[in-house]
C-alpha atoms as a PDB file:
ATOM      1  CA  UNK A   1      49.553  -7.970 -64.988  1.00  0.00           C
ATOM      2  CA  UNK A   2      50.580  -4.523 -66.756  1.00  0.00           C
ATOM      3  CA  UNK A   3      54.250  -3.575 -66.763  1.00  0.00           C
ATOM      4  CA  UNK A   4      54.614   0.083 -67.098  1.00  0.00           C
ATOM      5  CA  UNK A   5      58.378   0.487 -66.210  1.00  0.00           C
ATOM      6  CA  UNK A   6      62.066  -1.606 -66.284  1.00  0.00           C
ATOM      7  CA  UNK A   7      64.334  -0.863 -64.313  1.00  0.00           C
ATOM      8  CA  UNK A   8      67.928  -2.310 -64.867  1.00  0.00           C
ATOM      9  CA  UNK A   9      69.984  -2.360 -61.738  1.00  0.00           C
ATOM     10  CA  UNK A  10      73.663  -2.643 -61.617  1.00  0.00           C
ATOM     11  CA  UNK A  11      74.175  -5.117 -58.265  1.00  0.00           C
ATOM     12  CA  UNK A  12      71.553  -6.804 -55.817  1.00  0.00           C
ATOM     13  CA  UNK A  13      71.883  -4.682 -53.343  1.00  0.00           C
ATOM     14  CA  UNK A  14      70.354  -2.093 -56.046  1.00  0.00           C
ATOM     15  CA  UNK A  15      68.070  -4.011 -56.947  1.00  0.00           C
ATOM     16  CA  UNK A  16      66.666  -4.896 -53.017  1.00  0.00           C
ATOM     17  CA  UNK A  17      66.515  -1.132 -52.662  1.00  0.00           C
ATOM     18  CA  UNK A  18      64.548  -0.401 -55.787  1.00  0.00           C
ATOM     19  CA  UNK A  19      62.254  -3.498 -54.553  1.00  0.00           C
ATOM     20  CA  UNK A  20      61.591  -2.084 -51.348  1.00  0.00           C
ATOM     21  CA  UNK A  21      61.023   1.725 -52.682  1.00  0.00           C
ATOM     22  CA  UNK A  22      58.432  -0.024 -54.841  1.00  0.00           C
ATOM     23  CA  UNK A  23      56.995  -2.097 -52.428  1.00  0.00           C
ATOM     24  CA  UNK A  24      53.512  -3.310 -53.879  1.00  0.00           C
ATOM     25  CA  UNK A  25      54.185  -1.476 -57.439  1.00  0.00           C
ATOM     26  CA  UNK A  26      57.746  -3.031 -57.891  1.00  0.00           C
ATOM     27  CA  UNK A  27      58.039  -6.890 -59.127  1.00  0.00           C
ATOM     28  CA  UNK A  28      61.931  -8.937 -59.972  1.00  0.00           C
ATOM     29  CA  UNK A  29      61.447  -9.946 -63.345  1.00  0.00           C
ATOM     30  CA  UNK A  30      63.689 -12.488 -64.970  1.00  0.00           C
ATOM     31  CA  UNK A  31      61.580 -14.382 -67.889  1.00  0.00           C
ATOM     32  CA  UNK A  32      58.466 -13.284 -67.553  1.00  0.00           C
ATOM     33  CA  UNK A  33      56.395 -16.585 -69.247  1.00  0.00           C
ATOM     34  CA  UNK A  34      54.439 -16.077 -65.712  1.00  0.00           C
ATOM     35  CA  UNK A  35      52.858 -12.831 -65.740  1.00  0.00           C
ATOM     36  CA  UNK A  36      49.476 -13.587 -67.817  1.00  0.00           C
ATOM     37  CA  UNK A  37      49.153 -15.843 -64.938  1.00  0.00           C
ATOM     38  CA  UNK A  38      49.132 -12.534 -62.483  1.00  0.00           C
ATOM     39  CA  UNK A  39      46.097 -11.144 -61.226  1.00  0.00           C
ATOM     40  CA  UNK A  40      45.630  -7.492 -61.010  1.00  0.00           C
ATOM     41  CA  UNK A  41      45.448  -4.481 -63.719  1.00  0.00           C
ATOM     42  CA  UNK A  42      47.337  -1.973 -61.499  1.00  0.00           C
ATOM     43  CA  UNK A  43      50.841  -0.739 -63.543  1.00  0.00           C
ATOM     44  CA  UNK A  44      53.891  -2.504 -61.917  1.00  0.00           C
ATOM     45  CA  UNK A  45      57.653  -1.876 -62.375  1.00  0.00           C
ATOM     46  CA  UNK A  46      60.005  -4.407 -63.774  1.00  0.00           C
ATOM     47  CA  UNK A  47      62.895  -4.758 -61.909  1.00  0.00           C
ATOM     48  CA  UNK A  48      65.232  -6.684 -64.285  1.00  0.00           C
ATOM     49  CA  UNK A  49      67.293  -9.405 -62.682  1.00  0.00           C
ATOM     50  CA  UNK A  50      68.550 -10.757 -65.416  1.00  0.00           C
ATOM     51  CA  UNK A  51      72.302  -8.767 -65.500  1.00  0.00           C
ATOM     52  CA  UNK A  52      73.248  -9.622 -62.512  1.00  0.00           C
ATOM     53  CA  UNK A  53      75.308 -12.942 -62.558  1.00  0.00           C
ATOM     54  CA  UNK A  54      72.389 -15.516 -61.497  1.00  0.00           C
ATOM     55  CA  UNK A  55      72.898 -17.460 -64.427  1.00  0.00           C
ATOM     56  CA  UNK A  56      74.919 -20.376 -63.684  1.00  0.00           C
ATOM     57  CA  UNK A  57      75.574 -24.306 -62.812  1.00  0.00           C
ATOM     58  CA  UNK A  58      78.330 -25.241 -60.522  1.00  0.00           C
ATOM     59  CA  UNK A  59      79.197 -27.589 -58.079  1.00  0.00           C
ATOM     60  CA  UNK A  60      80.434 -26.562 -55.010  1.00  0.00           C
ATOM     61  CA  UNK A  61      81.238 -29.171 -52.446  1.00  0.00           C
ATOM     62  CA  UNK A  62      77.963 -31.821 -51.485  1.00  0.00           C
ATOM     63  CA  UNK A  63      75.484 -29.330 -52.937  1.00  0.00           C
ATOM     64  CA  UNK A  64      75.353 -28.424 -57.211  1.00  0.00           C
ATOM     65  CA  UNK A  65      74.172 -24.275 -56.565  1.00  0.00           C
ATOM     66  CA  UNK A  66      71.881 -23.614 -59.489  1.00  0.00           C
ATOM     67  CA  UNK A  67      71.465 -19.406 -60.115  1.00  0.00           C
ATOM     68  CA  UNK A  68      68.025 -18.490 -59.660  1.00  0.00           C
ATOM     69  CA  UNK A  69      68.212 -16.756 -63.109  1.00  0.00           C
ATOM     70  CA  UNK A  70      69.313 -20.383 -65.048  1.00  0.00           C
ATOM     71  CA  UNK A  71      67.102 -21.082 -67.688  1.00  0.00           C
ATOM     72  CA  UNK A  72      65.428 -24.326 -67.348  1.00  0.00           C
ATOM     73  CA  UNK A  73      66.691 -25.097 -70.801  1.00  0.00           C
ATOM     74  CA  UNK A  74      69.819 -24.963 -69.648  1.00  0.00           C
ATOM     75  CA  UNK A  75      69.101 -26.820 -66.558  1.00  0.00           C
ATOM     76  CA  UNK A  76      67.506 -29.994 -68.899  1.00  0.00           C
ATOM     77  CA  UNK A  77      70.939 -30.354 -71.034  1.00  0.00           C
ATOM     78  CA  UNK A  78      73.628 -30.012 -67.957  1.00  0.00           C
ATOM     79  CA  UNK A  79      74.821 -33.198 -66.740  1.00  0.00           C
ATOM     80  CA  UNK A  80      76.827 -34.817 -64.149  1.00  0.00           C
ATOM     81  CA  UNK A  81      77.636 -37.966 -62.177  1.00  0.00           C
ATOM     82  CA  UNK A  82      75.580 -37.140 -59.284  1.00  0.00           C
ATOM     83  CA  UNK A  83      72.878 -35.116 -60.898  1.00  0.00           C
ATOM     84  CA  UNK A  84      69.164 -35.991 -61.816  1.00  0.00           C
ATOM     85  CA  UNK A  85      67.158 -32.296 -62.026  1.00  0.00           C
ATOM     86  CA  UNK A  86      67.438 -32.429 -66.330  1.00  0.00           C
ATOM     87  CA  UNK A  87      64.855 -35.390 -66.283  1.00  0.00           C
ATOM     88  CA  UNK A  88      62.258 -33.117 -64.562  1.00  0.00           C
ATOM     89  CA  UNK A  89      62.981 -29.929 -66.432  1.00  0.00           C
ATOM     90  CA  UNK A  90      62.968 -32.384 -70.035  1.00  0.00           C
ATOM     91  CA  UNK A  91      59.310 -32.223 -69.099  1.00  0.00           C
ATOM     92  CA  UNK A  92      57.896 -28.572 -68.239  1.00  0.00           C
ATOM     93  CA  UNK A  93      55.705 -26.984 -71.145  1.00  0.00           C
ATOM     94  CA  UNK A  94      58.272 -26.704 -74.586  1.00  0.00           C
ATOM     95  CA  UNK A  95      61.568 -26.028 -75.871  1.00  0.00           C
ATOM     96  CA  UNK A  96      60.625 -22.372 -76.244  1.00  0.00           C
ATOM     97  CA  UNK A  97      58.847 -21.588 -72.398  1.00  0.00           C
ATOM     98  CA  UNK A  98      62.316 -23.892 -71.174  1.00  0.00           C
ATOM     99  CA  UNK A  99      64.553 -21.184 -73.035  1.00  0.00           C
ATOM    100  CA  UNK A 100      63.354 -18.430 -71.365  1.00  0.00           C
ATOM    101  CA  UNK A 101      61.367 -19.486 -67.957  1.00  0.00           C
ATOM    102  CA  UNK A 102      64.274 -19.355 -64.830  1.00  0.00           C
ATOM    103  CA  UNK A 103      64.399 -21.737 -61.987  1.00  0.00           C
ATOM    104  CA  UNK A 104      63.742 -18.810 -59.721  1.00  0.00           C
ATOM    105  CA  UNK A 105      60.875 -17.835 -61.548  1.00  0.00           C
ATOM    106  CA  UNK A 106      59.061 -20.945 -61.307  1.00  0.00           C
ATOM    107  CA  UNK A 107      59.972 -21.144 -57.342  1.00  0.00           C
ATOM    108  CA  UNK A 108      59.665 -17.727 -56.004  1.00  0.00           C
ATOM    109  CA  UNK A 109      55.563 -17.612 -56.407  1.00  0.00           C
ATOM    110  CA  UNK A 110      53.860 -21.257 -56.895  1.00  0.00           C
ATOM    111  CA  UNK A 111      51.314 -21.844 -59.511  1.00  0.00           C
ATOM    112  CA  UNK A 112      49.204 -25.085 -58.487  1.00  0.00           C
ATOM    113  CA  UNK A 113      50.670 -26.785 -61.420  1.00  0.00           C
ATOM    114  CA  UNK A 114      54.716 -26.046 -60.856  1.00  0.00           C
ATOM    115  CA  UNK A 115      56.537 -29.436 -61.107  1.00  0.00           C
ATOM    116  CA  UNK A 116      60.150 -28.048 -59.908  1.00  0.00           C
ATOM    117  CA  UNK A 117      58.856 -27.266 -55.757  1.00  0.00           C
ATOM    118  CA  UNK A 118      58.142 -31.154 -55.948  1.00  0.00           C
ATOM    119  CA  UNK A 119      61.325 -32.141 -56.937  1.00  0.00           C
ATOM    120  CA  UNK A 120      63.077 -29.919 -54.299  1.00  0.00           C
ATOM    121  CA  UNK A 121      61.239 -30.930 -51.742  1.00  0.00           C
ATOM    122  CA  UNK A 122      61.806 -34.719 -52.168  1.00  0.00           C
ATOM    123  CA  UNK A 123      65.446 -33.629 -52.858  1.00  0.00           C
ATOM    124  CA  UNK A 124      65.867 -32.173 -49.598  1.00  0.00           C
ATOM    125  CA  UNK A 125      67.166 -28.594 -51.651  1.00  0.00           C
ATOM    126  CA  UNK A 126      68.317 -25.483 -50.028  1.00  0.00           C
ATOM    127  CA  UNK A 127      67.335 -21.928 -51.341  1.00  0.00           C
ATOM    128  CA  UNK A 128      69.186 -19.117 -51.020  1.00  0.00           C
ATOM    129  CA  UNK A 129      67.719 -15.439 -50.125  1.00  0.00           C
ATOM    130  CA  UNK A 130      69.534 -12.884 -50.647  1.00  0.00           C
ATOM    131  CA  UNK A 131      68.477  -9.869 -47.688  1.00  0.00           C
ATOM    132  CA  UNK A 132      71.341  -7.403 -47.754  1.00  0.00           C
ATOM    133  CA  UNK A 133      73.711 -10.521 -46.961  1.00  0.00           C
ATOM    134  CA  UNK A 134      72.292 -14.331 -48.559  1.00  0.00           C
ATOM    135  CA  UNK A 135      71.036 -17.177 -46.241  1.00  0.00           C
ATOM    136  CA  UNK A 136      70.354 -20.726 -47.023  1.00  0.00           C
ATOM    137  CA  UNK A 137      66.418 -21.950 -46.126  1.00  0.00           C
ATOM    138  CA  UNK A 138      65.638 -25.674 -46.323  1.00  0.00           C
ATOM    139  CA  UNK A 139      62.704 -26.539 -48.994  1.00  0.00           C
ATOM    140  CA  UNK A 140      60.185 -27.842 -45.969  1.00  0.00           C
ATOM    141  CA  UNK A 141      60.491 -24.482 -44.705  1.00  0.00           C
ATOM    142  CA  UNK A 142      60.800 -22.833 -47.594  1.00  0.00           C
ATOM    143  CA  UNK A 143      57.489 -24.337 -49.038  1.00  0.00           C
ATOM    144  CA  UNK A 144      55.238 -24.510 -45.883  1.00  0.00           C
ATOM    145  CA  UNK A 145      53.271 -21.965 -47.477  1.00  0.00           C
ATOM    146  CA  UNK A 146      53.346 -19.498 -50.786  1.00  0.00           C
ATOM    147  CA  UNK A 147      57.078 -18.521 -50.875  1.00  0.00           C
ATOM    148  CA  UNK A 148      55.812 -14.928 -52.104  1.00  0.00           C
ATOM    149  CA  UNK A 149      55.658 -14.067 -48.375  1.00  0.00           C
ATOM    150  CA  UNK A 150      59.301 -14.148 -48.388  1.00  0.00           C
ATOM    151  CA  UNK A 151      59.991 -11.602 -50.925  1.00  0.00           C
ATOM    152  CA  UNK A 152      57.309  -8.695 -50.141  1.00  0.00           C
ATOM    153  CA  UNK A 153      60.219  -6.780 -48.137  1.00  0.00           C
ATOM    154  CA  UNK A 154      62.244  -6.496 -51.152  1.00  0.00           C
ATOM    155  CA  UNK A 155      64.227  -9.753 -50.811  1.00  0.00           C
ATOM    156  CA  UNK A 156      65.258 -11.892 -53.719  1.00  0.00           C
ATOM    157  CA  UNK A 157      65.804 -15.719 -54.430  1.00  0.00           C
ATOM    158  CA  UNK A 158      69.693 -15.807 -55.763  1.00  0.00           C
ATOM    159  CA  UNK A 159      70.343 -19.267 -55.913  1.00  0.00           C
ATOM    160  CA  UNK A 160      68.714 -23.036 -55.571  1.00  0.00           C
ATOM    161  CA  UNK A 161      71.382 -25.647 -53.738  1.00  0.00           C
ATOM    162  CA  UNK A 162      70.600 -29.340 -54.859  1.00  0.00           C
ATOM    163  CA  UNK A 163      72.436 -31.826 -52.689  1.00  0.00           C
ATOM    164  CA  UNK A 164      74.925 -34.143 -54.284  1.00  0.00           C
ATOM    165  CA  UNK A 165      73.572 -37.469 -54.845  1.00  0.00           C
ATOM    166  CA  UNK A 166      75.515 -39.445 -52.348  1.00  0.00           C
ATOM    167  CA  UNK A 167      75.998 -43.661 -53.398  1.00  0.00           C
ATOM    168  CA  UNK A 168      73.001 -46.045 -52.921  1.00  0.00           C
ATOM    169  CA  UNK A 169      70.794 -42.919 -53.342  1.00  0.00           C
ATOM    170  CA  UNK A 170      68.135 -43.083 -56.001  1.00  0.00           C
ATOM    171  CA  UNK A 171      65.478 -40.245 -57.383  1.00  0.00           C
ATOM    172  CA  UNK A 172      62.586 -40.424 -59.620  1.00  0.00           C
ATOM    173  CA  UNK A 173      60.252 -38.685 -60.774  1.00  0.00           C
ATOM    174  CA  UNK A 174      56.932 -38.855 -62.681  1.00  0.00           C
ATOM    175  CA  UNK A 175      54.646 -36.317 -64.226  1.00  0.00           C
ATOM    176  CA  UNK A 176      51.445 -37.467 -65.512  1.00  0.00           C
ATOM    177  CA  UNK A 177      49.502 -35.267 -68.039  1.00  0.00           C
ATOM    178  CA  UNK A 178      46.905 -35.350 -70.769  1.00  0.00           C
ATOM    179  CA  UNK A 179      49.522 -34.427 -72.981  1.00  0.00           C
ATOM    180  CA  UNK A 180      53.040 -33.776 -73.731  1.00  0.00           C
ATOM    181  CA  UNK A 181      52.455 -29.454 -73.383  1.00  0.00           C
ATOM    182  CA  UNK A 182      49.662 -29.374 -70.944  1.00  0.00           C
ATOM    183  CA  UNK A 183      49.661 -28.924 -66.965  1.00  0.00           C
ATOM    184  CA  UNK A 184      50.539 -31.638 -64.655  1.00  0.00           C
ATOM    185  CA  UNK A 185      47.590 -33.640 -63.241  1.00  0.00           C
ATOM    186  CA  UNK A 186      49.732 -35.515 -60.584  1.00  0.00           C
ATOM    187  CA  UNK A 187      53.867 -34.545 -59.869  1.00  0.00           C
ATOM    188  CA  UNK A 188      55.203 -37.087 -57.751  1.00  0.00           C
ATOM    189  CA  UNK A 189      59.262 -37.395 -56.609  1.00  0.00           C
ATOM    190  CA  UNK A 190      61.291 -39.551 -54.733  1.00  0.00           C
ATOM    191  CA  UNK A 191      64.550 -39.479 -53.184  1.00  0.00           C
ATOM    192  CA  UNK A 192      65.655 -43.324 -51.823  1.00  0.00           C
ATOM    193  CA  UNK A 193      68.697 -44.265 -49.862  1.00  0.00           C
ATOM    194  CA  UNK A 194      69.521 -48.094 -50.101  1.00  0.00           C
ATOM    195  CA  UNK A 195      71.397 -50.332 -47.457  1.00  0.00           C
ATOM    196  CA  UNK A 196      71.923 -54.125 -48.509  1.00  0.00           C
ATOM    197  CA  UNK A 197      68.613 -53.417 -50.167  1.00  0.00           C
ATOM    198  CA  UNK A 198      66.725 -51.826 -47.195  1.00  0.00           C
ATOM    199  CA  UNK A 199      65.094 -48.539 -47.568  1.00  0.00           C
ATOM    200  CA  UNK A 200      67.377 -46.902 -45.347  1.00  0.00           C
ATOM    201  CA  UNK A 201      65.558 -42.877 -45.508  1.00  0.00           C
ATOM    202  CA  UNK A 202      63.177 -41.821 -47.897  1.00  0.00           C
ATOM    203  CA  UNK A 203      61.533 -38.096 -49.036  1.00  0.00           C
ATOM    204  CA  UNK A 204      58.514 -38.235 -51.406  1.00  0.00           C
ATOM    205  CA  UNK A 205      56.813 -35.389 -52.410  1.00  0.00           C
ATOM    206  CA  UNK A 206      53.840 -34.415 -54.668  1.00  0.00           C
ATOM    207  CA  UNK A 207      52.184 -31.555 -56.552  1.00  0.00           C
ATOM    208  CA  UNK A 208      49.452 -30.571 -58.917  1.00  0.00           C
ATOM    209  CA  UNK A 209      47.140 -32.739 -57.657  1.00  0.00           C
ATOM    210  CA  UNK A 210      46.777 -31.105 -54.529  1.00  0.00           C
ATOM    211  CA  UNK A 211      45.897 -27.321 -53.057  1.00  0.00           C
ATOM    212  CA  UNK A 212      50.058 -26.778 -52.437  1.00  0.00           C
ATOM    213  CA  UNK A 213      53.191 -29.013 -52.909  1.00  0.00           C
ATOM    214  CA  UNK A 214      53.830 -30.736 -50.056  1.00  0.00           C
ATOM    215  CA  UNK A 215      55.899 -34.286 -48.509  1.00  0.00           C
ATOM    216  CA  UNK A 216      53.567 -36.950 -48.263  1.00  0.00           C
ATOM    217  CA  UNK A 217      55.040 -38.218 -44.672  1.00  0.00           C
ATOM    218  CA  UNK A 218      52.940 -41.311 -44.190  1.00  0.00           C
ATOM    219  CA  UNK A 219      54.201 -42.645 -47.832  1.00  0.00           C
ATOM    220  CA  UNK A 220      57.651 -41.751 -46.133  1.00  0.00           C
ATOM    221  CA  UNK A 221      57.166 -43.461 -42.818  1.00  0.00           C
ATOM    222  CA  UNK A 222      55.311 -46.713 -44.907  1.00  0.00           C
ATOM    223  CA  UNK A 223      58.357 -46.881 -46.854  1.00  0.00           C
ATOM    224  CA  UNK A 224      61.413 -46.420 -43.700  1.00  0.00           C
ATOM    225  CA  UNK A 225      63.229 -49.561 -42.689  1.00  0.00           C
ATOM    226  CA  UNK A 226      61.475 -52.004 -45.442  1.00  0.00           C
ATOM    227  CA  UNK A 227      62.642 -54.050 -48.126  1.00  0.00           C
ATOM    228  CA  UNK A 228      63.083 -52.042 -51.465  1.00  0.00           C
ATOM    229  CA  UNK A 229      60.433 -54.241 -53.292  1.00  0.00           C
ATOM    230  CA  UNK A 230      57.605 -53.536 -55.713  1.00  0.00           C
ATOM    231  CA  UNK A 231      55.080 -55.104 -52.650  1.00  0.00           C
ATOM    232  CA  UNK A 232      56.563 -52.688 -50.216  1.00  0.00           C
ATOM    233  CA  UNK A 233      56.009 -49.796 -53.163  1.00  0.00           C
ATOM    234  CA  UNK A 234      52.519 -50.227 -53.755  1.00  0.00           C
ATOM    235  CA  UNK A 235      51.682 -50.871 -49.728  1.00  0.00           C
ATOM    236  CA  UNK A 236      53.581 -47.390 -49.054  1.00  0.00           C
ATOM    237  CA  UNK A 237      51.960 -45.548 -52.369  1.00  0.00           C
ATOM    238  CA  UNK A 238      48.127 -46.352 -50.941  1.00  0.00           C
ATOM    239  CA  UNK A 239      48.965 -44.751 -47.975  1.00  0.00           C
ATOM    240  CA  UNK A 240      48.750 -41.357 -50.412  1.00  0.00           C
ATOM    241  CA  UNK A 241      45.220 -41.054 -49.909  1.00  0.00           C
ATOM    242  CA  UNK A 242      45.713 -39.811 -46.098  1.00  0.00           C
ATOM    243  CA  UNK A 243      49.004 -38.311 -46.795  1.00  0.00           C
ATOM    244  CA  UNK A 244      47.426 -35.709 -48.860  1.00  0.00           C
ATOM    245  CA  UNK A 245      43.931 -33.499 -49.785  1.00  0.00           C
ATOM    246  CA  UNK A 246      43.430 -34.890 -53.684  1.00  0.00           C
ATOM    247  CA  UNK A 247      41.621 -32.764 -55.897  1.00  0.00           C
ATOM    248  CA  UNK A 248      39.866 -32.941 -59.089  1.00  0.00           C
ATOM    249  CA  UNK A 249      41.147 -30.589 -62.083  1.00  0.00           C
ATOM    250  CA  UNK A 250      40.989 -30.797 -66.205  1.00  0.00           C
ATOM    251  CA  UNK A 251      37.715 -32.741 -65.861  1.00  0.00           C
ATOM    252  CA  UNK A 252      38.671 -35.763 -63.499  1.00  0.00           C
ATOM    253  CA  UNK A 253      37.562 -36.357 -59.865  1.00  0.00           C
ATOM    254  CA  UNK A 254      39.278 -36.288 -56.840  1.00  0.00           C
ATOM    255  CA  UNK A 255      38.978 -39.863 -56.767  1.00  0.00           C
ATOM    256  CA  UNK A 256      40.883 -40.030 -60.327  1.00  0.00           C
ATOM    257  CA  UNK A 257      43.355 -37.739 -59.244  1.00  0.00           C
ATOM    258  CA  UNK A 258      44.135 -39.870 -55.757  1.00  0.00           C
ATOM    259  CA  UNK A 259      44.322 -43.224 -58.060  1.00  0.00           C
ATOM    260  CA  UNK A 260      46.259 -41.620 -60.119  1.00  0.00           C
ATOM    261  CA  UNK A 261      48.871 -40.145 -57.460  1.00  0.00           C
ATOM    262  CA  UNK A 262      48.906 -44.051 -56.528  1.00  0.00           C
ATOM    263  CA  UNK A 263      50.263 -45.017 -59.172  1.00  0.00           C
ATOM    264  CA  UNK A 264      52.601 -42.182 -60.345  1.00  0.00           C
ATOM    265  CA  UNK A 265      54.125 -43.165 -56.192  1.00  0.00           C
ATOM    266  CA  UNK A 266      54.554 -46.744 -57.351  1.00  0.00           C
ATOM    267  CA  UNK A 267      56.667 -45.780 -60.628  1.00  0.00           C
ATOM    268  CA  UNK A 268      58.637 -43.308 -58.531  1.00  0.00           C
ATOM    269  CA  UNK A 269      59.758 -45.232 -56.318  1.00  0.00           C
ATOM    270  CA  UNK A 270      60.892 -48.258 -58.618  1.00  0.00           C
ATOM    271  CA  UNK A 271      62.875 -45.476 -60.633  1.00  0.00           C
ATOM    272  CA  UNK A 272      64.575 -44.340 -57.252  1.00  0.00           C
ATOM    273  CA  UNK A 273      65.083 -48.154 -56.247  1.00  0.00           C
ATOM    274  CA  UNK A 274      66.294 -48.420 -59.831  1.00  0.00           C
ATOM    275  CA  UNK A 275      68.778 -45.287 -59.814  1.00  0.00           C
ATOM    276  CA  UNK A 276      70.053 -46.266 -56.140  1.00  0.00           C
ATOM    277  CA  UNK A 277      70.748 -49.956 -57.432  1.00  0.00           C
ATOM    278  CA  UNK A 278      72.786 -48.899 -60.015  1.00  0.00           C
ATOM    279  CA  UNK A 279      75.243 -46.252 -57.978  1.00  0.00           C
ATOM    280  CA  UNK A 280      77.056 -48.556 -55.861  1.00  0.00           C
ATOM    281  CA  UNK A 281      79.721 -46.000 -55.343  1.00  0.00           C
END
């Protein structure tokens, strides 16, 4: 993609109007490590988000509200009680694509390899659009298809709301790769609530391995009312290959991939199990 013009707006409401003047010729820009990614050669203009105050961390109430301009680096070294998105963001490309690369960024149009729509889904998150006034959209919705149909009108992503982490509640989350840089073959998360050891509710959610990011309801339904045990795991984990259309990519099969989704389930799980175990309160 060729940028041919920035334009710095003062507010977002200046911004949504520059957006929709533009319409196909107009993009929000915040870091940018996406555009060789882009298709087309026809000259776009930059509208720079990145003055506008959507760089932040705070927790407000049950939710921590992430700004959809936060750097992922700084989203891998925040920390708090009830918080578990740094082990995710730890792992995207390197230290120098985290610095720059924004939450938003990575949400607002999905590559097939994005790691972060995985965790939100599983995590039950809440975006915020902002449309002339803002409104909250749950992640199921929100990721039923490409969320770039959302934003042709001009509309931007402000904010991503990740839901406390409530006692006896457990995530994890596992990326496998050839290595430490490259794209994810398989992203699989998992969000657990415990009762007296029984799986009380449970999200799980995978990406990379498949056309779009998506829940992977029968592993979620294997998984509801059962002992938290490793048995139970695996059981709900081989229910994957109906949950979800596998594919092959970097030179492995389908097959591999589906295997391999198996057991990234299994070791997200036990780190959810894990987590909730040790939050009693």
């Amino acid at each position: 993609m060729k940028l041919s013009e920035f334009i710095r707006p003062a507010s977002l409401a200046e911004a949504r109007k520059s957006l929709r003047q533009l319409g196909p010729k107009g993009m929000p820009l915040a870091g940018g490590t996406a555009l060789h990614f882009m298709p087309g050669k026809t000259p776009v203009t930059a509208v720079d988000i990145t003055r506008l105050g959507l760089s932040y961390i705070k927790q407000k109430g049950d939710f921590f509200v992430i700004g959809a301009a936060t750097p992922l680096a700084d989203i891998q070294r925040y920390r708090g009680p009830r918080w578990a998105m740094h082990e995710i963001c730890r792992r995207i490309s390197t230290h120098q694509v985290r610095n720059v690369s924004t939450i938003g960024g990575n949400i607002a149009r999905v590559f097939p390899w994005a790691d972060l729509p995985v965790v939100l889904l599983a995590m039950d998150a809440r975006l915020v659009i902002y449309s002339g006034k803002e409104k909250d959209m749950p992640a199921d919705e929100y990721f039923s298809s490409q969320p770039a149909r959302l934003f042709r009108g001009g509309d931007l992503l402000t904010a991503v709301k990740i839901p406390v982490l409530k006692a006896h509640h457990g995530f994890g989350s596992v990326k496998a790769t050839r290595n430490a840089t490259a794209f994810s073959l398989v992203t699989i998360a998992a969000l657990l609530e415990l009762k007296g050891g029984i799986i009380k509710s449970a999200r799980v959610a995978a990406g990379s391995g498949i056309p779009f990011p998506q829940r992977l309801k029968p592993v979620e339904a294997a998984l509801a009312g059962k002992e938290a045990s490793t048995a139970v795991f695996r059981e709900a984990a081989a229910a994957a290959g109906a949950a979800a259309r596998w594919v092959g990519g970097e030179g492995m099969s389908a097959d591999y991939i589906r295997q391999l989704a198996e057991v990234s389930i299994l070791d997200a799980l036990e780190r959810a199990a894990e987590f909730a175990r040790g939050r009693a309160a």
